[in-house]
Protein backbone atom coordinates (compact mmCIF):
# COMPACT_ATOMS: atom_id res chain seq x y z
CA UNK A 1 -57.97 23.55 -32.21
CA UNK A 2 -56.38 26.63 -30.75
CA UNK A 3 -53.01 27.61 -33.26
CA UNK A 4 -50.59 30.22 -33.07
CA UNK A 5 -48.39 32.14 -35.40
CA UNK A 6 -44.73 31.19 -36.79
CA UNK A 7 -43.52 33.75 -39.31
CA UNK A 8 -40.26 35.42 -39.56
CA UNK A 9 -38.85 37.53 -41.71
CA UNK A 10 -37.22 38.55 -45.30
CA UNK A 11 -34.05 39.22 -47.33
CA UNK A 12 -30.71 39.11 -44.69
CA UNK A 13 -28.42 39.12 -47.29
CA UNK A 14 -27.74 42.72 -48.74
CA UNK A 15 -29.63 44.46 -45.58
CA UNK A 16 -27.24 45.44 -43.46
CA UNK A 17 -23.82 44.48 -42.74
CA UNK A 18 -23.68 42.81 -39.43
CA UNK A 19 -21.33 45.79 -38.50
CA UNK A 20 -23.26 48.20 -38.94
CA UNK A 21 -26.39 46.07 -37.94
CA UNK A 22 -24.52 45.50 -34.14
CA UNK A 23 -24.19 49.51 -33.93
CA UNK A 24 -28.16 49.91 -35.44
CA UNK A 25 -28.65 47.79 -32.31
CA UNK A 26 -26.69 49.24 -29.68
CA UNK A 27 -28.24 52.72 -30.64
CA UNK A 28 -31.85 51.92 -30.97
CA UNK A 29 -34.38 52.75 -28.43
CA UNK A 30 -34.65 50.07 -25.43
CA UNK A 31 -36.78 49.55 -22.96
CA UNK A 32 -36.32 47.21 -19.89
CA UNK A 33 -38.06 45.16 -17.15
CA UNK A 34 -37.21 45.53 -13.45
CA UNK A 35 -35.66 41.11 -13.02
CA UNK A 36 -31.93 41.49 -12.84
CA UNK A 37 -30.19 37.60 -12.55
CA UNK A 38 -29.95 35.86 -15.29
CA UNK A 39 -30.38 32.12 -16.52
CA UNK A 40 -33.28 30.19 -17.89
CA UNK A 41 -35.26 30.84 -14.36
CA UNK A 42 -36.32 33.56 -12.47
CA UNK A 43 -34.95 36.83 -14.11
CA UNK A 44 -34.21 35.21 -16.71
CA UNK A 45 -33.04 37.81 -19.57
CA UNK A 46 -34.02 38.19 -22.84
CA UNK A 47 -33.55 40.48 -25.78
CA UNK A 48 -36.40 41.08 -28.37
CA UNK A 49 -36.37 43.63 -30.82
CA UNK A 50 -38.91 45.31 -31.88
CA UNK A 51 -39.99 46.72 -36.02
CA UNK A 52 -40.61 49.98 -34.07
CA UNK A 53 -41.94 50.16 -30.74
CA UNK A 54 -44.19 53.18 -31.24
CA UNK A 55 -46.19 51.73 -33.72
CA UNK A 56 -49.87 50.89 -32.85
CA UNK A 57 -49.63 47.61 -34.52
CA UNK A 58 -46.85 45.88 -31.78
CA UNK A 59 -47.87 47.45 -28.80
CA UNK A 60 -48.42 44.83 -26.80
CA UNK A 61 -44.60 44.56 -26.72
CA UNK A 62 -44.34 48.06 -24.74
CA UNK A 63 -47.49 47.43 -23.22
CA UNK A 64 -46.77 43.97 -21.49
CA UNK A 65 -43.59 45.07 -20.00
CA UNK A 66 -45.93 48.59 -18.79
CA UNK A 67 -48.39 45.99 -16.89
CA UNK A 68 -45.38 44.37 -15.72
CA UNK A 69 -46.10 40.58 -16.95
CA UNK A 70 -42.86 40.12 -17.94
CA UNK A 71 -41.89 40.77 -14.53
CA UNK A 72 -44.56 38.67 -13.03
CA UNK A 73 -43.33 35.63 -15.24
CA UNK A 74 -39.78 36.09 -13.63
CA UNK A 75 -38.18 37.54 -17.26
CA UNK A 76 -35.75 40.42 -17.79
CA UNK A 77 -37.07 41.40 -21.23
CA UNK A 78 -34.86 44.55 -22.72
CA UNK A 79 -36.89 45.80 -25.67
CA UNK A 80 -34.56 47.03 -28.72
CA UNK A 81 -36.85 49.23 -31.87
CA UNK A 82 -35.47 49.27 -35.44
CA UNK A 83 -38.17 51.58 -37.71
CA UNK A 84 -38.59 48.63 -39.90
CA UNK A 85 -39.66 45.09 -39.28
CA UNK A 86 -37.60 44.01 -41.60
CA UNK A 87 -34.52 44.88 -39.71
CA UNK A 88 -35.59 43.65 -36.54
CA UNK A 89 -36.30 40.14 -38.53
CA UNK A 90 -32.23 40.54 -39.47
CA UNK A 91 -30.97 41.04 -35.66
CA UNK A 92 -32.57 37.92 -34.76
CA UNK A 93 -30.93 36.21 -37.43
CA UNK A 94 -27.33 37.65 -37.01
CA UNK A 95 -27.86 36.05 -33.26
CA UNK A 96 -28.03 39.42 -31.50
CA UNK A 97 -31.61 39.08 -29.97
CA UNK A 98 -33.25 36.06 -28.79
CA UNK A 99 -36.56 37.12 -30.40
CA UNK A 100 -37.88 39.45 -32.48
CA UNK A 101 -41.92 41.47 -32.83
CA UNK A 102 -42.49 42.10 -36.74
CA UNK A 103 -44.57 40.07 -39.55
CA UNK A 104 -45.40 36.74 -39.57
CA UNK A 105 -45.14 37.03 -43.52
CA UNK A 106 -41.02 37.09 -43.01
CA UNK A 107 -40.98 33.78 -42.28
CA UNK A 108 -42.27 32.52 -45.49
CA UNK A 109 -39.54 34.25 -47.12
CA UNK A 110 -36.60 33.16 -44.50
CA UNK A 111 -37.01 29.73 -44.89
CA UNK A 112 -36.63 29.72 -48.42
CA UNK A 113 -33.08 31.02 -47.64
CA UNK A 114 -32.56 28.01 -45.63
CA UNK A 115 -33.23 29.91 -42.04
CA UNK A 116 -35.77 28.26 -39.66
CA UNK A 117 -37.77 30.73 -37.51
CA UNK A 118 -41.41 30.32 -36.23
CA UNK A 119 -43.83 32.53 -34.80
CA UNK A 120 -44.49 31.67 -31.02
CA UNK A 121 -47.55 33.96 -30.48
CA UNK A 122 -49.93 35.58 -32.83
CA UNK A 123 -50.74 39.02 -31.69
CA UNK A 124 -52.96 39.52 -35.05
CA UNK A 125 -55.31 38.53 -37.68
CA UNK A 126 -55.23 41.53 -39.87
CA UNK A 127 -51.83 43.44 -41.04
CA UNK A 128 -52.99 46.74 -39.47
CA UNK A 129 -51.74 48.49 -42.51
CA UNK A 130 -53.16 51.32 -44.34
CA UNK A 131 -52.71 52.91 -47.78
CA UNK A 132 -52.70 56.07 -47.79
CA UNK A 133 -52.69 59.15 -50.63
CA UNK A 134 -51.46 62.19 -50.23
CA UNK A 135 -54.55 64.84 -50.88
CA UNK A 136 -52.88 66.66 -53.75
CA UNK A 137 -53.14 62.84 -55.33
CA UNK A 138 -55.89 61.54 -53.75
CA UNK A 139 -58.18 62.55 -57.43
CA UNK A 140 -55.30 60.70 -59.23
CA UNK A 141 -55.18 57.86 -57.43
CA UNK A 142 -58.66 55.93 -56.30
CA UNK A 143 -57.63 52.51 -56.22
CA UNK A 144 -54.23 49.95 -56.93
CA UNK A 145 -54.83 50.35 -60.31
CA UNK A 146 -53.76 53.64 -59.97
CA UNK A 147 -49.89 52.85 -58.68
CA UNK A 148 -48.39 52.81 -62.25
CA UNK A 149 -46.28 55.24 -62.72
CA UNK A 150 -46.30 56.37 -58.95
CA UNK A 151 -43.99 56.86 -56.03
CA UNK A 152 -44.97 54.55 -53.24
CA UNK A 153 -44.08 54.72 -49.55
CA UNK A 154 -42.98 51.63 -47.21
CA UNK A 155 -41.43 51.86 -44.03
CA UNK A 156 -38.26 49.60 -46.16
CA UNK A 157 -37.16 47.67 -49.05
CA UNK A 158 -37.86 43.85 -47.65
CA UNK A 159 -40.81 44.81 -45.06
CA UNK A 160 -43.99 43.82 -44.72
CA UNK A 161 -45.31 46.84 -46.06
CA UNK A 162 -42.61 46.66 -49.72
CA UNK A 163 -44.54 42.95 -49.35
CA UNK A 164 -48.20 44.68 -49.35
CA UNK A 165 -47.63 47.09 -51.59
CA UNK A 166 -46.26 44.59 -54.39
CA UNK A 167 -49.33 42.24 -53.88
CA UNK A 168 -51.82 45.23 -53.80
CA UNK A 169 -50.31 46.50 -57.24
CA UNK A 170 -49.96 42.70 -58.78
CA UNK A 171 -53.74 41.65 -57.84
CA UNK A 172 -54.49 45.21 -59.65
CA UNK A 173 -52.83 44.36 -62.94
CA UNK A 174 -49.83 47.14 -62.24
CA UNK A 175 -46.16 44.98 -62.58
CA UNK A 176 -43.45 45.77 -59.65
CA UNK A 177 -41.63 47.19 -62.46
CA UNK A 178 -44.13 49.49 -62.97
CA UNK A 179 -44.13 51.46 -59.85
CA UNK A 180 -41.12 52.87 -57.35
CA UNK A 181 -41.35 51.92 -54.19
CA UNK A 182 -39.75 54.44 -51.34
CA UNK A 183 -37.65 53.33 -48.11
CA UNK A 184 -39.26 56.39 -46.03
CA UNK A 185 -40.03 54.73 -42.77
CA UNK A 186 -42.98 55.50 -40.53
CA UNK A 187 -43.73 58.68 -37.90
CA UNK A 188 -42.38 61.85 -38.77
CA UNK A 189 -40.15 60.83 -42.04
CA UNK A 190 -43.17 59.17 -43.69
CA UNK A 191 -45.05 62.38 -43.02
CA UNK A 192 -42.49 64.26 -43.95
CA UNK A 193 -42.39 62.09 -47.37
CA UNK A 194 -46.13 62.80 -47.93
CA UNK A 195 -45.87 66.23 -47.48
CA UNK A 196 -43.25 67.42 -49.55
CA UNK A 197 -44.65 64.97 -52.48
CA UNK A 198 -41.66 62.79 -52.30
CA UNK A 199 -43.95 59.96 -52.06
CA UNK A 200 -47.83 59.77 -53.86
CA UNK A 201 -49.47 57.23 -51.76
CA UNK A 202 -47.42 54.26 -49.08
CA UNK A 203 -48.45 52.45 -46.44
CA UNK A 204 -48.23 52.70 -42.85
CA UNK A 205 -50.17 52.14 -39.27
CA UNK A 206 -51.08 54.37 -36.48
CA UNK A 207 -50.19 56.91 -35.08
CA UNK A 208 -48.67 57.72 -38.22
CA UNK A 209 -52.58 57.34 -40.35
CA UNK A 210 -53.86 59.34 -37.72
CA UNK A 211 -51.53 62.34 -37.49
CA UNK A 212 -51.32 62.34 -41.16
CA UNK A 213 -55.63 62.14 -41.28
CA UNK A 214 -55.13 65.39 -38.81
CA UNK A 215 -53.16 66.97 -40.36
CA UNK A 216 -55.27 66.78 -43.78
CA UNK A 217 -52.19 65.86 -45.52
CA UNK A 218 -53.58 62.52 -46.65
CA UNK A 219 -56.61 60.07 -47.27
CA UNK A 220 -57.17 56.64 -46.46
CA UNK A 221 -57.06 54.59 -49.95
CA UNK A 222 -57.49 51.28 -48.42
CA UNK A 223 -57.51 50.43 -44.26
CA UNK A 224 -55.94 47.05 -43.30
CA UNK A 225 -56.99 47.47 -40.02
CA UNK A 226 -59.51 45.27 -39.33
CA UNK A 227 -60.48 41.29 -39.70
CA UNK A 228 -62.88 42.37 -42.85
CA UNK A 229 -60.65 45.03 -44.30
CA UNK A 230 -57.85 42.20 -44.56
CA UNK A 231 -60.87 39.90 -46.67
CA UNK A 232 -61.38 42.58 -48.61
CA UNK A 233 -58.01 43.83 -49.75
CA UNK A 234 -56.57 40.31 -49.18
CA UNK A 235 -58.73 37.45 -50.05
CA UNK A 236 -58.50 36.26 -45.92
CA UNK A 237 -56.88 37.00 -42.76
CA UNK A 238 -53.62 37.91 -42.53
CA UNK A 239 -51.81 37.09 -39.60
CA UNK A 240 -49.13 40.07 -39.60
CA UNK A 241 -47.81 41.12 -35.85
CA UNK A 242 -46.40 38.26 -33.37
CA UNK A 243 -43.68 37.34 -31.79
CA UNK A 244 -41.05 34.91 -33.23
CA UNK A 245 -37.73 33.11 -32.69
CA UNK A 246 -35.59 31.10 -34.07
CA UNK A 247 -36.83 27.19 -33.92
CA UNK A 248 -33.40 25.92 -32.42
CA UNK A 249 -33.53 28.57 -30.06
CA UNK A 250 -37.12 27.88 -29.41
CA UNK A 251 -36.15 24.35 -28.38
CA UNK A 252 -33.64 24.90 -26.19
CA UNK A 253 -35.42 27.53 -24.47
CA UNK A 254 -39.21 25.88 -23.69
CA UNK A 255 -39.49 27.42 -20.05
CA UNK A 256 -38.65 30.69 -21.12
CA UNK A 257 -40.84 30.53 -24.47
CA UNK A 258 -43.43 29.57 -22.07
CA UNK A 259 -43.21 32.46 -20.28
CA UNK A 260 -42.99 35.04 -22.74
CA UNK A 261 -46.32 33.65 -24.46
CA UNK A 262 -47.79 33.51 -21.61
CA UNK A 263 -46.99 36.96 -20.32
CA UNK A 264 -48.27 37.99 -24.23
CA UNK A 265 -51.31 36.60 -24.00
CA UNK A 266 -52.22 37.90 -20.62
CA UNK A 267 -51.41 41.36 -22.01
CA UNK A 268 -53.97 40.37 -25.56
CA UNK A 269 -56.65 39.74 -23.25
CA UNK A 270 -56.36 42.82 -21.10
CA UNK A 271 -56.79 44.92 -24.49
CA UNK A 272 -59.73 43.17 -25.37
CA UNK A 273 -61.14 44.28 -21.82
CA UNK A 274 -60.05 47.74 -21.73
CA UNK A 275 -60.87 50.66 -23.67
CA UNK A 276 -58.71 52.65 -25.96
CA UNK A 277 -58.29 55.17 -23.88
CA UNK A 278 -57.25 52.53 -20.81
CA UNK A 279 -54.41 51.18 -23.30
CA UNK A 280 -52.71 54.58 -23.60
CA UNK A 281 -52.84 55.52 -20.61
CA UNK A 282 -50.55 52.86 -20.48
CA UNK A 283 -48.24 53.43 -22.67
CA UNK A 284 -45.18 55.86 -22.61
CA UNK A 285 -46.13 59.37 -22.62
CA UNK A 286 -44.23 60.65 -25.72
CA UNK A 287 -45.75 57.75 -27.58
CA UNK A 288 -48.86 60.14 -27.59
CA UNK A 289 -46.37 63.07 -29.52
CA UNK A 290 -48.65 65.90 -26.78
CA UNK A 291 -51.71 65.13 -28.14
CA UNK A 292 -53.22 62.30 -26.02
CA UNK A 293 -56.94 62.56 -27.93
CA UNK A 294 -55.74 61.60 -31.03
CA UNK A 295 -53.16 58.91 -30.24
CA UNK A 296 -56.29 56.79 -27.98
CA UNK A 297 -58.11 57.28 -31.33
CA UNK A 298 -55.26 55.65 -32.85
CA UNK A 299 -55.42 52.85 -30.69
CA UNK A 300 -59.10 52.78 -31.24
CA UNK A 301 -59.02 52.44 -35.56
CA UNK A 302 -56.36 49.10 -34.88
CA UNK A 303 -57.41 47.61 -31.84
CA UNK A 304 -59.72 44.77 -34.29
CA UNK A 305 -56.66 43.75 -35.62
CA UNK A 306 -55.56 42.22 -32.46
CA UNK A 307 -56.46 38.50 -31.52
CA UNK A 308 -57.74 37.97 -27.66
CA UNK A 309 -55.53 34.66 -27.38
CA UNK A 310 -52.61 34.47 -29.27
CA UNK A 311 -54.18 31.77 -31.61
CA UNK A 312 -53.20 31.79 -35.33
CA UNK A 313 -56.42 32.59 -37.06
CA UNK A 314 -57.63 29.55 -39.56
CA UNK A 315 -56.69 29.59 -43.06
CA UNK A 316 -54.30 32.84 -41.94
CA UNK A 317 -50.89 31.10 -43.30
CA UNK A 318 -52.48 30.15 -46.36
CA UNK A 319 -53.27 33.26 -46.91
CA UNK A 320 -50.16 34.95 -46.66
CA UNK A 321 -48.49 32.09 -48.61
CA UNK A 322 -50.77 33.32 -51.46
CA UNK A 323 -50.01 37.12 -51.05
CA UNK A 324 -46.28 36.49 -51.15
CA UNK A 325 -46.17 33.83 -54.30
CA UNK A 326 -48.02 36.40 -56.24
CA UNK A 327 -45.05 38.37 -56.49
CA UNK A 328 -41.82 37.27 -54.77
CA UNK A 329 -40.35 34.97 -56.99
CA UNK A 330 -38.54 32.77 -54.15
CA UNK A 331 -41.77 31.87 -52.88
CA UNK A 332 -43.53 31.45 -55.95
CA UNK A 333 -40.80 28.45 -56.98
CA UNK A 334 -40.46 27.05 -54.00
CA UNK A 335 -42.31 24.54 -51.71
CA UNK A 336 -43.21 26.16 -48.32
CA UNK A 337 -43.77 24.46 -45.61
CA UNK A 338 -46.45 26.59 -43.16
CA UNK A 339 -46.65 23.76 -40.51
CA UNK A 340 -42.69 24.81 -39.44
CA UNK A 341 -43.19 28.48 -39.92
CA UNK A 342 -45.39 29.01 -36.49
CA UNK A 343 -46.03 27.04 -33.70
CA UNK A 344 -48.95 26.37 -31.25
CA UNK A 345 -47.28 24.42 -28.56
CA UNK A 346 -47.04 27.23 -26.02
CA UNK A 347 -49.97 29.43 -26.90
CA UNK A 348 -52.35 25.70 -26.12
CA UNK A 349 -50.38 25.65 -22.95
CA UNK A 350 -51.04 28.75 -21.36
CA UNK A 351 -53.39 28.33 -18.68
């Protein structure tokens, strides 16, 4: 039975204030598609922010609206980018966007805090993360065990990647107490971080593992980037990337949903056609930072971690469920409910 992923996102409260949140918004990075009217038909227009639209692991955000299926589906989709998922998970909550590309994982955490969001489409089945040590480190530190004591990057407190980290450290025998974790985003500022040993280790995706890899300034501790990577850090598959919404929004919205998993999934299965260096070609040409070589070989190292269909992978949600009680104590006393946190209504639709 074909699934699909519902997850949303983590702590709201203390983030951001929804001031400062709105200008956050107004100032990130859009993108938009060519449909101009509005209302739940043709040109119909939607807002979807995105937990940084560079990033290797949610292109098919940039890269649908490139091939021009959001067009073709009769949507005006402006992409928004925030550098963390996490924050992108908080302007769909705070009502500003109608849908949001981060971690499934979020969701798991939101509806323990009473908010009801589900995953629409699954773009993955692995979290396309990577740990990463600096090199002067990189004798110190050979595994999890390892993070005691240590400063560890994530792109932000709350993200999927402060989420990873914990669980990675936990399922090592190393307490979150035991360990700092630093808010030092991804691209240049996590590089940055690496270089000038304000951070040890942290995790991130590509580009950022592969500009880091070229520039020698760190090693791959553990890669997250494929299907048996996840197993092997993570017990499973771990459905990270998708797109999701909040459920009353979802259900007052069908047609569009409809659309916007269906112009998804056309986009999933023209990546699993095409090669790397097809899929950059693509994309926007500063995504690629001038050298064009090494961001197709970024593509390359994370294209397994995306699904061909949009379909939850099995026994995904249960995973995640188990990385998150391990160490987030709302989770761990509380009863989730995975059936509400994704959905596969419109990913078994698409034709």
């Amino acid at each position: 039975m074909r699934k699909t992923a519902r997850y949303a996102s983590l702590a709201v409260s203390g983030l951001l204030a929804l001031s400062s949140l709105t200008a956050c918004a107004n100032d990130a990075a859009s993108s938009s598609s060519g449909a101009s009217s509005k209302g739940d038909g043709k040109g119909t227009k939607v807002k979807i922010m995105v937990g940084g639209l560079d990033k290797v692991i949610y292109m098919p955000a940039m890269l649908t609206q490139r091939l021009g299926y959001f067009d073709s589906e009769g949507l005006d989709v402006e992409l928004l980018s925030e550098p963390a998922g996490v924050q992108a998970e908080t302007a769909l909550v705070s009502g500003q966007v109608q849908g949001a590309v981060g971690f499934y994982d979020h969701t798991l955490d939101l509806q323990t805090k009473g908010k009801s969001v589900e995953s629409v489409v699954q773009f993955s089945h692995a979290p396309g993360e990577v740990e990463v040590v600096s090199t002067q480190k990189s004798g110190d530190i050979t595994s999890p065990k390892d993070f005691k004591g240590r400063k560890l990057g994530i792109t932000g407190l709350g993200s999927s990647t402060d989420f990873l980290t914990k669980y990675l450290a936990v399922k090592n025998g190393v307490k979150v107490s035991e360990f700092t974790p630093v808010a030092v985003g991804a691209g240049p500022t996590f590089i940055s971080a690496m270089q000038k040993g304000a951070i040890d280790a942290g995790m991130t995706t590509d580009p950022t593992v592969a500009t880091l890899l070229d520039k020698k300034a760190g090693k791959v501790l553990l890669d997250m980037r494929t299907p048996e990577g996840s197993q092997q850090a993570l017990g499973g598959p771990y459905p990270s990337s998708s797109l999701y919404m909040q459920t009353d929004w979802v259900n007052g919205h069908k047609d569009t949903v409809q659309k916007l998993v269906n112009a998804f999934v056309k986009t999933l299965k023209w990546m699993s056609t095409h090669s790397a260096a097809d899929i950059a070609a693509k994309m926007p040409a500063d995504y690629s930072q001038g050298n064009k070589t090494l961001y197709a070989q970024a593509i390359k190292s994370t294209l397994p971690m995306f699904t061909k269909d949009g379909v939850m992978p099995a026994g995904g949600p249960e995973t995640v469920e188990k990385v998150l009680k391990a160490f987030n104590p709302n989770i761990k006393n509380a009863k989730v409910d995975l059936s509400k946190t994704y959905t596969t209504e419109f990913v078994d639709a698409v034709k």
